[in-house]
N, C-alpha and C. Protein backbone atom coordinates (compact mmCIF):
# COMPACT_ATOMS: atom_id res chain seq x y z
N UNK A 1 0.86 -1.17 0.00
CA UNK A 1 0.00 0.00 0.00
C UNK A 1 0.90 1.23 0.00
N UNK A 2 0.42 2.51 -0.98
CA UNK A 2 1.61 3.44 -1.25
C UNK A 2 0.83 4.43 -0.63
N UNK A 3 1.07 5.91 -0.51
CA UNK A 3 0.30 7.22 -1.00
C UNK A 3 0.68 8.01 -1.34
N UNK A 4 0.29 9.51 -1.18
CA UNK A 4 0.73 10.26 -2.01
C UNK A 4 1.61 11.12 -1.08
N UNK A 5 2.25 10.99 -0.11
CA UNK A 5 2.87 12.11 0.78
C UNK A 5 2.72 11.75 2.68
N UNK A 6 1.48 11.25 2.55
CA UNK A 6 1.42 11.12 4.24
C UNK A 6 1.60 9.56 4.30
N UNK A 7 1.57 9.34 5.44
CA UNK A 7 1.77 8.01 5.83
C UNK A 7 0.41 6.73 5.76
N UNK A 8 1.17 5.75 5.53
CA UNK A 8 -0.56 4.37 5.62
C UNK A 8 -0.97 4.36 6.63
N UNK A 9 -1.67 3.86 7.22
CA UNK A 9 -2.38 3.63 8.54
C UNK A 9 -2.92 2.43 8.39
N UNK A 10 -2.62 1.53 9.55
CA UNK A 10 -3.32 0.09 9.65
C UNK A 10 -4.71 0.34 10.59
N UNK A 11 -6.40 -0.40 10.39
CA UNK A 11 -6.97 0.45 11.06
C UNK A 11 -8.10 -1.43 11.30
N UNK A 12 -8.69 -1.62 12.17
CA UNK A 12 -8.84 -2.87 12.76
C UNK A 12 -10.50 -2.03 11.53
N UNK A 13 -11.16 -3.45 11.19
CA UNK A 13 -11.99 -3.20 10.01
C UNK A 13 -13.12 -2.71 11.10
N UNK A 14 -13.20 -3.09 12.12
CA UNK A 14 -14.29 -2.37 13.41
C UNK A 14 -14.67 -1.07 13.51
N UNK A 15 -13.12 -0.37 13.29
CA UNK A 15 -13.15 0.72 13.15
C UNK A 15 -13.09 1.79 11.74
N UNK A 16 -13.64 1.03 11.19
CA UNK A 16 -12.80 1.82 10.00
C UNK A 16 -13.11 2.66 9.33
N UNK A 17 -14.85 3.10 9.89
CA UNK A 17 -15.95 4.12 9.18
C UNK A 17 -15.71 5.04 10.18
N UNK A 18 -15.28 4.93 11.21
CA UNK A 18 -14.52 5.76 11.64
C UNK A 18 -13.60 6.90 11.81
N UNK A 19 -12.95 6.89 10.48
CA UNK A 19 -11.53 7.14 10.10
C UNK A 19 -11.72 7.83 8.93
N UNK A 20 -11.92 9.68 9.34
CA UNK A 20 -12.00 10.48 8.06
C UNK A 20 -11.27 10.67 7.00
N UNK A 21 -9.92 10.29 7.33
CA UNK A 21 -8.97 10.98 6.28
C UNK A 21 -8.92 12.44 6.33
N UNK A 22 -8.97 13.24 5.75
CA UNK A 22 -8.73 14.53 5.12
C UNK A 22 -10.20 14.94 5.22
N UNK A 23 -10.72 14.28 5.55
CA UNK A 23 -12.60 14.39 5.05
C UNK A 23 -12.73 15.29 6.43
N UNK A 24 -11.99 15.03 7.98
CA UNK A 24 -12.96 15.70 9.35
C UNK A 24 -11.69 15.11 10.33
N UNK A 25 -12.63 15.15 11.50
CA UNK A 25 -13.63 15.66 11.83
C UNK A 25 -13.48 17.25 11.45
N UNK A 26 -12.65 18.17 11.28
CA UNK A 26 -12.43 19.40 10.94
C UNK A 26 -11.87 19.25 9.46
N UNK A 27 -11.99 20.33 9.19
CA UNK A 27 -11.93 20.83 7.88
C UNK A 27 -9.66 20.66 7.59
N UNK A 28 -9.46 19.99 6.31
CA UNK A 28 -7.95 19.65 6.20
C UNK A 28 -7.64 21.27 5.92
N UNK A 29 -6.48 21.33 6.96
CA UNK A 29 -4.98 22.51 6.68
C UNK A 29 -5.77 23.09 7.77
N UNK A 30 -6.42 22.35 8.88
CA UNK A 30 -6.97 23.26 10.76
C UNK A 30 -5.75 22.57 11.62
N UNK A 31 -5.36 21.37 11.44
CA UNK A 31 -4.51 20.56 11.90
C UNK A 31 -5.22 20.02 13.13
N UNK A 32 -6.91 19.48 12.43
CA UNK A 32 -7.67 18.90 13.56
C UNK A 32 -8.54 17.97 12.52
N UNK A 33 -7.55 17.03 11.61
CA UNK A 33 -8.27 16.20 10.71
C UNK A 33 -7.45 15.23 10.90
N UNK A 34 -8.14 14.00 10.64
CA UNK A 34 -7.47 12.71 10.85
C UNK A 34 -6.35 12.46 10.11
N UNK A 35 -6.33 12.76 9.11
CA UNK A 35 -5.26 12.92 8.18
C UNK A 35 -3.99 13.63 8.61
N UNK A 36 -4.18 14.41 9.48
CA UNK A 36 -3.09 15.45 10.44
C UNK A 36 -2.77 14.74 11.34
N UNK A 37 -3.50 14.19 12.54
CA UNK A 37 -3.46 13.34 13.25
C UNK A 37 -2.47 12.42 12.93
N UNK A 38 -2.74 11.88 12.11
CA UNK A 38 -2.07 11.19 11.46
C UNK A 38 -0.36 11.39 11.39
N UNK A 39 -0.36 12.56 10.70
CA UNK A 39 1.20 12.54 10.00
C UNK A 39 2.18 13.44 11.14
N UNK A 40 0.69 13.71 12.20
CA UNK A 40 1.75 13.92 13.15
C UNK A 40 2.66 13.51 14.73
N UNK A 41 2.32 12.31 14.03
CA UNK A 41 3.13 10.62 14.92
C UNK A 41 4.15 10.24 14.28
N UNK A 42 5.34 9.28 14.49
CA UNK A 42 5.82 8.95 14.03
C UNK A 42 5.38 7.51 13.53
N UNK A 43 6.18 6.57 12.74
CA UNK A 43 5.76 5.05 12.44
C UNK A 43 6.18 3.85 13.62
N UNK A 44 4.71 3.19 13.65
CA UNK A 44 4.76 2.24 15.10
C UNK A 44 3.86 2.88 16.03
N UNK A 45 3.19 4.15 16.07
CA UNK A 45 2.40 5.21 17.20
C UNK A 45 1.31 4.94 16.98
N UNK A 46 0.47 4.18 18.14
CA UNK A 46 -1.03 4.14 18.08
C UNK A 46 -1.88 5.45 18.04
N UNK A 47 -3.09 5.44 17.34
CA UNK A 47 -3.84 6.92 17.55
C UNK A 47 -5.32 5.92 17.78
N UNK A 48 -6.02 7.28 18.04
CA UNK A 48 -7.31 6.45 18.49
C UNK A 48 -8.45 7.13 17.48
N UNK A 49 -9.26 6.07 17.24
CA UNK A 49 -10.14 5.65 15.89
C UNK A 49 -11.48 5.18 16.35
N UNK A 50 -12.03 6.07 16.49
CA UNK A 50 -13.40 6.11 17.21
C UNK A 50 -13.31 5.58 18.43
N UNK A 51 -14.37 4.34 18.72
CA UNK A 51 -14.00 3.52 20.18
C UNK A 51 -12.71 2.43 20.17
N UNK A 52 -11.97 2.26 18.71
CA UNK A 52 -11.05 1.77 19.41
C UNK A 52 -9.50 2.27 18.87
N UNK A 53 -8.40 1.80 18.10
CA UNK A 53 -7.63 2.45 17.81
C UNK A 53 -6.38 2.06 17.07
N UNK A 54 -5.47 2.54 15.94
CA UNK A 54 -5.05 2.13 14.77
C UNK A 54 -3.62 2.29 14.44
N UNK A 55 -2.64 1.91 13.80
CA UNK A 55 -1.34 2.41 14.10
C UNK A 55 -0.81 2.80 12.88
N UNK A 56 -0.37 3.83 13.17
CA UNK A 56 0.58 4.80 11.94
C UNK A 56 1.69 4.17 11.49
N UNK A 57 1.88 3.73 10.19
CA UNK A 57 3.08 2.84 9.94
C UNK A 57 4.15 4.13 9.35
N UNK A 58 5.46 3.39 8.72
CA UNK A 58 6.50 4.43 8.59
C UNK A 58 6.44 4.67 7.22
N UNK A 59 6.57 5.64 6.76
CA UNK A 59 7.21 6.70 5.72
C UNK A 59 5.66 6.46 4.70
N UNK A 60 6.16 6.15 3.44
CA UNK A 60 4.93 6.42 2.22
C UNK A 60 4.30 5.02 2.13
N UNK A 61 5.18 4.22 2.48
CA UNK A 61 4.60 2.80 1.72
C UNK A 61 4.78 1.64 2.61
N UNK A 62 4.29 0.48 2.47
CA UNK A 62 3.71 -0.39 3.58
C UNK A 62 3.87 -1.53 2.88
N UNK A 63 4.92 -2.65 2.65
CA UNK A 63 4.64 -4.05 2.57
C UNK A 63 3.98 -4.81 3.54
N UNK A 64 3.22 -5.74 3.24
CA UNK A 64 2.33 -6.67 4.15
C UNK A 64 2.49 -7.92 3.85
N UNK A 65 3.43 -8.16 5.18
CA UNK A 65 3.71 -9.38 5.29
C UNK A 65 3.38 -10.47 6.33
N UNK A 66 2.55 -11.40 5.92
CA UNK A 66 1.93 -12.31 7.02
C UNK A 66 2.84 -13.10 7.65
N UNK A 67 2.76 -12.70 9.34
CA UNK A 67 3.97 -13.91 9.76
C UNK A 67 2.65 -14.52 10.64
N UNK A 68 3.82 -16.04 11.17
CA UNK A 68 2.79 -17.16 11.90
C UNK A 68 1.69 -16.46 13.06
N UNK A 69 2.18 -15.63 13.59
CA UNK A 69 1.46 -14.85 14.42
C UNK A 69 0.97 -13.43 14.89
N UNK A 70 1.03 -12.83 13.52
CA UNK A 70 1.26 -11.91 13.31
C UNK A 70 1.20 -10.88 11.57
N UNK A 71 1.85 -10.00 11.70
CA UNK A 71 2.06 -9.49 10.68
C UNK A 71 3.36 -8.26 10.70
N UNK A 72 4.07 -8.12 9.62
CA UNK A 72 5.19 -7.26 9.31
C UNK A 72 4.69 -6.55 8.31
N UNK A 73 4.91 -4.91 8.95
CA UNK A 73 4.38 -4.20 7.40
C UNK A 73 5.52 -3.67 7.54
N UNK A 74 6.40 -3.66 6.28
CA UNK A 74 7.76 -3.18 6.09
C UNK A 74 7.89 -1.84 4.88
N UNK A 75 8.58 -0.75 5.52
CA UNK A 75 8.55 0.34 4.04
C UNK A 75 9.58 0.46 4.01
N UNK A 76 11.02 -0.06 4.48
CA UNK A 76 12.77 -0.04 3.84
C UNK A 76 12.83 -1.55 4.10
N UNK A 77 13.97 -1.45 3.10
CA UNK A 77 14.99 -2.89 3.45
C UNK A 77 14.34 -4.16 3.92
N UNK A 78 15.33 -5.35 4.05
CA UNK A 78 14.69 -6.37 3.71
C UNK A 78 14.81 -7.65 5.11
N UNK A 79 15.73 -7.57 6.10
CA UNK A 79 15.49 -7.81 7.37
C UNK A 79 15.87 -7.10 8.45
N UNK A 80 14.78 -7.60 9.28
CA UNK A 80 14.98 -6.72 10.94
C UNK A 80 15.55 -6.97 11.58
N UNK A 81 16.12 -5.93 12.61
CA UNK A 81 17.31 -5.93 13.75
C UNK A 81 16.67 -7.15 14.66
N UNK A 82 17.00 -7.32 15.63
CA UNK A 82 16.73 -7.70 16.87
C UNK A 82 15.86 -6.78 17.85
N UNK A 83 16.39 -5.86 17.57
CA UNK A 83 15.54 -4.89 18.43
C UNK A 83 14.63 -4.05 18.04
N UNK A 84 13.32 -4.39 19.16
CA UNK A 84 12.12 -3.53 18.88
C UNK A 84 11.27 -3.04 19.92
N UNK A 85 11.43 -1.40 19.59
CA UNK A 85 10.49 -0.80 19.99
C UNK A 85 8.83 -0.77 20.16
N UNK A 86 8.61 -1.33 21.76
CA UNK A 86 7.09 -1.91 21.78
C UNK A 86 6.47 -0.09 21.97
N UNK A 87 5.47 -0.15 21.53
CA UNK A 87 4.55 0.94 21.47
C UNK A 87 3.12 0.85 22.10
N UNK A 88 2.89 -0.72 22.23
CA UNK A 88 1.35 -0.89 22.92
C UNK A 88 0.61 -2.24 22.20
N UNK A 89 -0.95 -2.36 22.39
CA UNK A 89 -1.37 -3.00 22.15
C UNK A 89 -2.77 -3.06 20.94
N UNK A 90 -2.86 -3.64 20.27
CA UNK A 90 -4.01 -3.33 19.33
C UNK A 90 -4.85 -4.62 19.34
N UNK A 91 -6.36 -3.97 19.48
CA UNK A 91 -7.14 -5.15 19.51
C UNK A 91 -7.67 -5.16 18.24
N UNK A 92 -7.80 -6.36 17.96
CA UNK A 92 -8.61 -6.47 16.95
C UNK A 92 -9.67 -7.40 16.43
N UNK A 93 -10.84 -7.32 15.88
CA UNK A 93 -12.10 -8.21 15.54
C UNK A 93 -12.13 -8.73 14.62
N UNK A 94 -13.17 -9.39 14.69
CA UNK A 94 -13.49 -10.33 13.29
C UNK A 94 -13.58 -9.61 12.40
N UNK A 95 -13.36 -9.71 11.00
CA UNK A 95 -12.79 -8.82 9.55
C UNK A 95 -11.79 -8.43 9.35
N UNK A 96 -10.64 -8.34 10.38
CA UNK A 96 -9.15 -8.30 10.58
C UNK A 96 -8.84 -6.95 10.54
N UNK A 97 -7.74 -6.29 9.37
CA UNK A 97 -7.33 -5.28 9.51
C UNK A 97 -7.71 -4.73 8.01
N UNK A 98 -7.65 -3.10 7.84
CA UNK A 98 -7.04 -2.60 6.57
C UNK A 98 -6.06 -1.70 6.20
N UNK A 99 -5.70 -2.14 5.67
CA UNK A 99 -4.12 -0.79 5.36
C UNK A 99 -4.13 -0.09 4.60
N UNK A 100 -4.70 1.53 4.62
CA UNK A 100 -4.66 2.15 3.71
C UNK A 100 -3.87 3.77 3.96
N UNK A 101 -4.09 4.66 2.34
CA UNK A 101 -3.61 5.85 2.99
C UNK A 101 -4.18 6.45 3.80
N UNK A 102 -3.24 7.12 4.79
CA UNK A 102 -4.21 8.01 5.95
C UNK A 102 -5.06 9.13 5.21
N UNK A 103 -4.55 9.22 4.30
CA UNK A 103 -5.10 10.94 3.61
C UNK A 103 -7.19 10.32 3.55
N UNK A 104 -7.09 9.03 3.35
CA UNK A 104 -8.18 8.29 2.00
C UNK A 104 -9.33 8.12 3.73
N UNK A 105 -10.73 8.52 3.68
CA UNK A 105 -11.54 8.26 4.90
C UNK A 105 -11.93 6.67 4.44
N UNK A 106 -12.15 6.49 5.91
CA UNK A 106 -12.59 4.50 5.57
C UNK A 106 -13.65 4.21 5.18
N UNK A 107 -14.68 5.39 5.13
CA UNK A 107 -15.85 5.59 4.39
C UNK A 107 -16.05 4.95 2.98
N UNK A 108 -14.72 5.45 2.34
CA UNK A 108 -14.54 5.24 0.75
C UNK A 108 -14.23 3.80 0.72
N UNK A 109 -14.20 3.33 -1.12
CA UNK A 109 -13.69 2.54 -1.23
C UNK A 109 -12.52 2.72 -2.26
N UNK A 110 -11.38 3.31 -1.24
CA UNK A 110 -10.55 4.01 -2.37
C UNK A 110 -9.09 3.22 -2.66
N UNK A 111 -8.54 3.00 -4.06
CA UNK A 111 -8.12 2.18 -4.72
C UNK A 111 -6.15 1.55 -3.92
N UNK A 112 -6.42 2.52 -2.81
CA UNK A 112 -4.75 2.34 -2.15
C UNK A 112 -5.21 1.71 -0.98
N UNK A 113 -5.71 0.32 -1.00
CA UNK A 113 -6.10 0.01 0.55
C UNK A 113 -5.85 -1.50 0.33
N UNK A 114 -5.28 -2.14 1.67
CA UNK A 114 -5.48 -3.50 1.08
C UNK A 114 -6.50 -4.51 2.73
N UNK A 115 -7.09 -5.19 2.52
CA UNK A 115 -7.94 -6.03 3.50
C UNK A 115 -7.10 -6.95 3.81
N UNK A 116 -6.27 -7.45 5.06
CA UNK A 116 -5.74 -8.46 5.62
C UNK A 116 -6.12 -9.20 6.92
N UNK A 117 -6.99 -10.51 6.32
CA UNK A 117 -7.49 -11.31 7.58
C UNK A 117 -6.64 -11.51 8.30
N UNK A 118 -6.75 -11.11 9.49
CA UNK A 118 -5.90 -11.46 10.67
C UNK A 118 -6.70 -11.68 11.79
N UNK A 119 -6.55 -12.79 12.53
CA UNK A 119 -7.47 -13.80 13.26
C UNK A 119 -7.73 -12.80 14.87
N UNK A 120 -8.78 -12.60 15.16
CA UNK A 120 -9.27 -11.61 16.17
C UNK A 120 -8.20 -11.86 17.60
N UNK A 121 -8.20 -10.97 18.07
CA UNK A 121 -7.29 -10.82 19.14
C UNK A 121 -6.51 -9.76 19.51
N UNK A 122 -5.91 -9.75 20.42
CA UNK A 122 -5.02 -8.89 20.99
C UNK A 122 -3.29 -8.69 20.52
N UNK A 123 -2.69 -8.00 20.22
CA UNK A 123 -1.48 -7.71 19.43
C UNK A 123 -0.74 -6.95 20.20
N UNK A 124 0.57 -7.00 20.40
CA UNK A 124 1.30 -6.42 20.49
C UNK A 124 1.95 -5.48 19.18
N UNK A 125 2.07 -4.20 19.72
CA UNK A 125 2.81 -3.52 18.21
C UNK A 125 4.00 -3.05 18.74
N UNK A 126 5.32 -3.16 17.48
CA UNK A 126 6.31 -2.47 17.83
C UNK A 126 6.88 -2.29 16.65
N UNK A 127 7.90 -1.30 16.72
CA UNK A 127 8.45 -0.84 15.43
C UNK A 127 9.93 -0.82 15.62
N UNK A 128 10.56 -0.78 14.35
CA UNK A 128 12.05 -0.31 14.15
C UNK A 128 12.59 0.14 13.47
N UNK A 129 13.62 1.03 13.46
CA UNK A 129 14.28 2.38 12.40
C UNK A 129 15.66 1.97 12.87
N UNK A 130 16.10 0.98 11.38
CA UNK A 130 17.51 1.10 11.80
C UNK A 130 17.89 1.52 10.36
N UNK A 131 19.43 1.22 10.36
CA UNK A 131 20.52 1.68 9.12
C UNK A 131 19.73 0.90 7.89
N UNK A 132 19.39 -0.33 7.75
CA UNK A 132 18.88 -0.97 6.68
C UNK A 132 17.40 -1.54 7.04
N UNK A 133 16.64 -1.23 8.02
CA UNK A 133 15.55 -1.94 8.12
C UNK A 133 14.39 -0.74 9.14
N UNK A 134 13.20 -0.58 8.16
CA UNK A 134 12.41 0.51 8.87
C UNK A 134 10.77 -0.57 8.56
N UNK A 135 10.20 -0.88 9.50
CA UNK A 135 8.97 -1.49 9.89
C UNK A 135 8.19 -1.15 11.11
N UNK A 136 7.26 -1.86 11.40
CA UNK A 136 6.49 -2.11 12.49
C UNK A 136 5.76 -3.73 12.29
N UNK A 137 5.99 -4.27 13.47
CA UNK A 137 5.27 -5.31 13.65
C UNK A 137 4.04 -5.86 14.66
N UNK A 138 3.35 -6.17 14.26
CA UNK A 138 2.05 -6.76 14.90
C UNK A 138 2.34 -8.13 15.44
N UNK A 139 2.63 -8.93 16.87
CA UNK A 139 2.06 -10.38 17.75
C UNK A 139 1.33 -10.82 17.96
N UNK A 140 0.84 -11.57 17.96
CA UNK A 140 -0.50 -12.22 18.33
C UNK A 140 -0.02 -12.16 19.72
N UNK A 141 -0.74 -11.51 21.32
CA UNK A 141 -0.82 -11.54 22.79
C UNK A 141 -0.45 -13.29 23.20
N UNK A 142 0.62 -13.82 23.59
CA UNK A 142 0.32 -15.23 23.68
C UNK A 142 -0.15 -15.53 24.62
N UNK A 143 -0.98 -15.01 25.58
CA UNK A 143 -1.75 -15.18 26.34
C UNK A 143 -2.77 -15.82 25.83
N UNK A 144 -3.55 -15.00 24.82
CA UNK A 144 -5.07 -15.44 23.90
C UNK A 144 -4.52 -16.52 22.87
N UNK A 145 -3.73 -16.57 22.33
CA UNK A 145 -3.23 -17.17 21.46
C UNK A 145 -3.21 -18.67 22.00
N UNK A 146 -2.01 -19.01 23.27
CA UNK A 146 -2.19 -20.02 24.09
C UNK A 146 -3.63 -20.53 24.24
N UNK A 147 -4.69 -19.63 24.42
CA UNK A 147 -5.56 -20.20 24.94
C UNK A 147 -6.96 -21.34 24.27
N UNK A 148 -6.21 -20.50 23.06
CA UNK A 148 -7.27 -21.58 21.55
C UNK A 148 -7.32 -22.56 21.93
């Protein structure tokens, strides 16, 4: 998933009508639109998305990559350090996630978004910015996970 200048946003599909873009809740260039909100976090930073809440990935563009428990959305280079910056937790429901541009409201059905089933539960998120490797990653909680 690419865009045009601001950053993707991963957003749990629960929430996702939620999520104006550029559309509100205030009018874009007040610096009280989601789209602002947005670009003014860094990548790996949860924001909150109606009742629940979504994470700002890094720079323009977003590979999505399914791991066993989890997911890697990667926008540099091609493996990760060891070390990662935890940022919190993301819940998420049945319909999984979507990754689109922040600019784009979840209202739409607009052509830079992608739908990734990811099995309901609790996540850990964390991110990393190194010399060759800039991501954020999603865990499945192995608490819930264990408990299947």
């Amino acid at each position: 998933v690419g865009t045009e200048g601001g950053p993707p946003l991963l957003v749990p599909t629960a929430h996702l009508v939620a999520w104006l873009g550029t559309e509100g809740p205030k009018p874009f260039d007040t610096g009280e639109s989601d789209y602002e909100r947005a670009c003014d976090l860094d990548g790996g930073e949860l924001l909150s998305i109606g009742k629940g809440q979504g994470v700002v990935l890094h720079n323009q563009y977003a590979e999505i990559i399914v791991e066993p428990k989890g997911l890697l959305l990667r926008s540099e280079g091609q493996a990760p350090g060891p070390r990662w910056k935890k940022t919190g937790f993301l819940t998420v429901g049945k319909g999984g996630v979507v990754v689109l541009d922040a600019a784009e409201s979840g209202k739409s059905k607009g052509p830079n978004r992608k739908t990734v089933d990811l099995a309901p539960g609790r996540y850990e998120v964390a991110s990393q910015r190194v010399a060759r490797f800039v991501g954020v990653r999603l865990v499945r909680a192995e608490a819930e996970h264990d408990a299947e």
